[in-house]
Protein backbone atom coordinates (compact mmCIF):
# COMPACT_ATOMS: atom_id res chain seq x y z
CA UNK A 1 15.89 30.27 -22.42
CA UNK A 2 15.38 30.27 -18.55
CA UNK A 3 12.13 29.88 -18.94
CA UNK A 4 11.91 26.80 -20.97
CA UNK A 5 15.12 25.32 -18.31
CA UNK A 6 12.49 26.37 -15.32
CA UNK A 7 9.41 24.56 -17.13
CA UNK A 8 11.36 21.31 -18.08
CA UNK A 9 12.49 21.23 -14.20
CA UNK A 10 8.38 21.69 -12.81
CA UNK A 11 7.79 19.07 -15.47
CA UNK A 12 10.44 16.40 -13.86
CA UNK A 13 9.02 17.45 -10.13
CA UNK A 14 5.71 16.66 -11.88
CA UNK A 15 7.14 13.21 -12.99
CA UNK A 16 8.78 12.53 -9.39
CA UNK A 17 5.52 13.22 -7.68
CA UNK A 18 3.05 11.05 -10.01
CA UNK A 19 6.04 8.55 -9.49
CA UNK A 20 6.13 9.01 -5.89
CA UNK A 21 2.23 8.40 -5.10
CA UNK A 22 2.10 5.80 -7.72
CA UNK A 23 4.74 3.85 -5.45
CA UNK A 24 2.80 5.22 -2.29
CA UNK A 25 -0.60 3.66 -3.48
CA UNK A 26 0.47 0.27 -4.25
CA UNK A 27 2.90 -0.51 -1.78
CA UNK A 28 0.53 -1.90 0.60
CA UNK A 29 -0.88 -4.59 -1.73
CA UNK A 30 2.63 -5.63 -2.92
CA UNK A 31 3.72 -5.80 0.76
CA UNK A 32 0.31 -8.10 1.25
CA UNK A 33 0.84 -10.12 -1.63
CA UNK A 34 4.68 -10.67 -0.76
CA UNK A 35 3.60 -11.54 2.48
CA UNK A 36 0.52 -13.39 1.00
CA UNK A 37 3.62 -15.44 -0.69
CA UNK A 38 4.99 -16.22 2.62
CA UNK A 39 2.77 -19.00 4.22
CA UNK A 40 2.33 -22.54 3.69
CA UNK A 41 -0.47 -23.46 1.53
CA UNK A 42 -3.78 -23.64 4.03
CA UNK A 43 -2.08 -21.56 6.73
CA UNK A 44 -3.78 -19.81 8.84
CA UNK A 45 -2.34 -16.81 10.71
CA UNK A 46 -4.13 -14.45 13.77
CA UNK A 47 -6.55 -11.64 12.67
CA UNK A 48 -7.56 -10.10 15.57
CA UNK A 49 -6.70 -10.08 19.38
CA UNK A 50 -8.75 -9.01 22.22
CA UNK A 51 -8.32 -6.84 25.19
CA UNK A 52 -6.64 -9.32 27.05
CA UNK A 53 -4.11 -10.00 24.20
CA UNK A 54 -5.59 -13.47 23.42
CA UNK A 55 -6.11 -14.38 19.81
CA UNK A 56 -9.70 -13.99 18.93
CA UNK A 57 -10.07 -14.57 15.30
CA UNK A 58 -7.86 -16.65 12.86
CA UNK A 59 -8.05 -16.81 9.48
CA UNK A 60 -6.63 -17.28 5.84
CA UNK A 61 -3.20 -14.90 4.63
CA UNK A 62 -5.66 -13.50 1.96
CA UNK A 63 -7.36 -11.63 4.55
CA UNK A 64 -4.98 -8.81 4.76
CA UNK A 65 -4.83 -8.45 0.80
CA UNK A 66 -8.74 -6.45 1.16
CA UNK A 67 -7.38 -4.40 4.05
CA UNK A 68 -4.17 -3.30 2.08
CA UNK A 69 -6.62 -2.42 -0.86
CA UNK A 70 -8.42 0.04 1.55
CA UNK A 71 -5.06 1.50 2.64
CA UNK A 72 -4.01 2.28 -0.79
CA UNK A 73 -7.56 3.11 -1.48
CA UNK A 74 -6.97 6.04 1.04
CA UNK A 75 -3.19 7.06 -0.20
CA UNK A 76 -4.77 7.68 -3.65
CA UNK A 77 -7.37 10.07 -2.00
CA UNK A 78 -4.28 11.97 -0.76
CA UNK A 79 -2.93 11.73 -4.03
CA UNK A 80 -5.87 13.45 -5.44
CA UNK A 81 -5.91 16.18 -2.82
């Protein structure tokens, strides 16, 4: 009987963790889409600054959406690991 208590509990931690990383890996998009949601239509927001804190490169809210794909691109690797 303990047994089949112990197995049902690794199965739920099993659950929590795909769960958990599921959340972790798409987080970032949902944050860049919310965000995405944010501005005006045509807006365009700062990309990039340089060493001297001055804006260098502006450009469309869509821009962050690819970056937050690569993020969550690397929290599935970890979620593989």
């Amino acid at each position: 009987m303990l047994i089949a208590y112990e197995r049902d509990v690794l199965t739920g931690r099993r659950v929590l963790a795909v769960v958990f990383w599921m959340a972790v890996t798409a987080a970032p998009v949902v944050a860049a889409l919310v965000a995405v949601a944010q501005f005006p239509a045509g807006a365009e927001i700062p990309l990039h600054w340089n060493v001297q804190n001055q804006i260098d490169n502006w450009g469309s809210p869509w821009a962050m959406v690819p970056v937050s794909a690569i993020m969550s691109g690397a929290n599935l690797l970890l979620a593989l690991m």
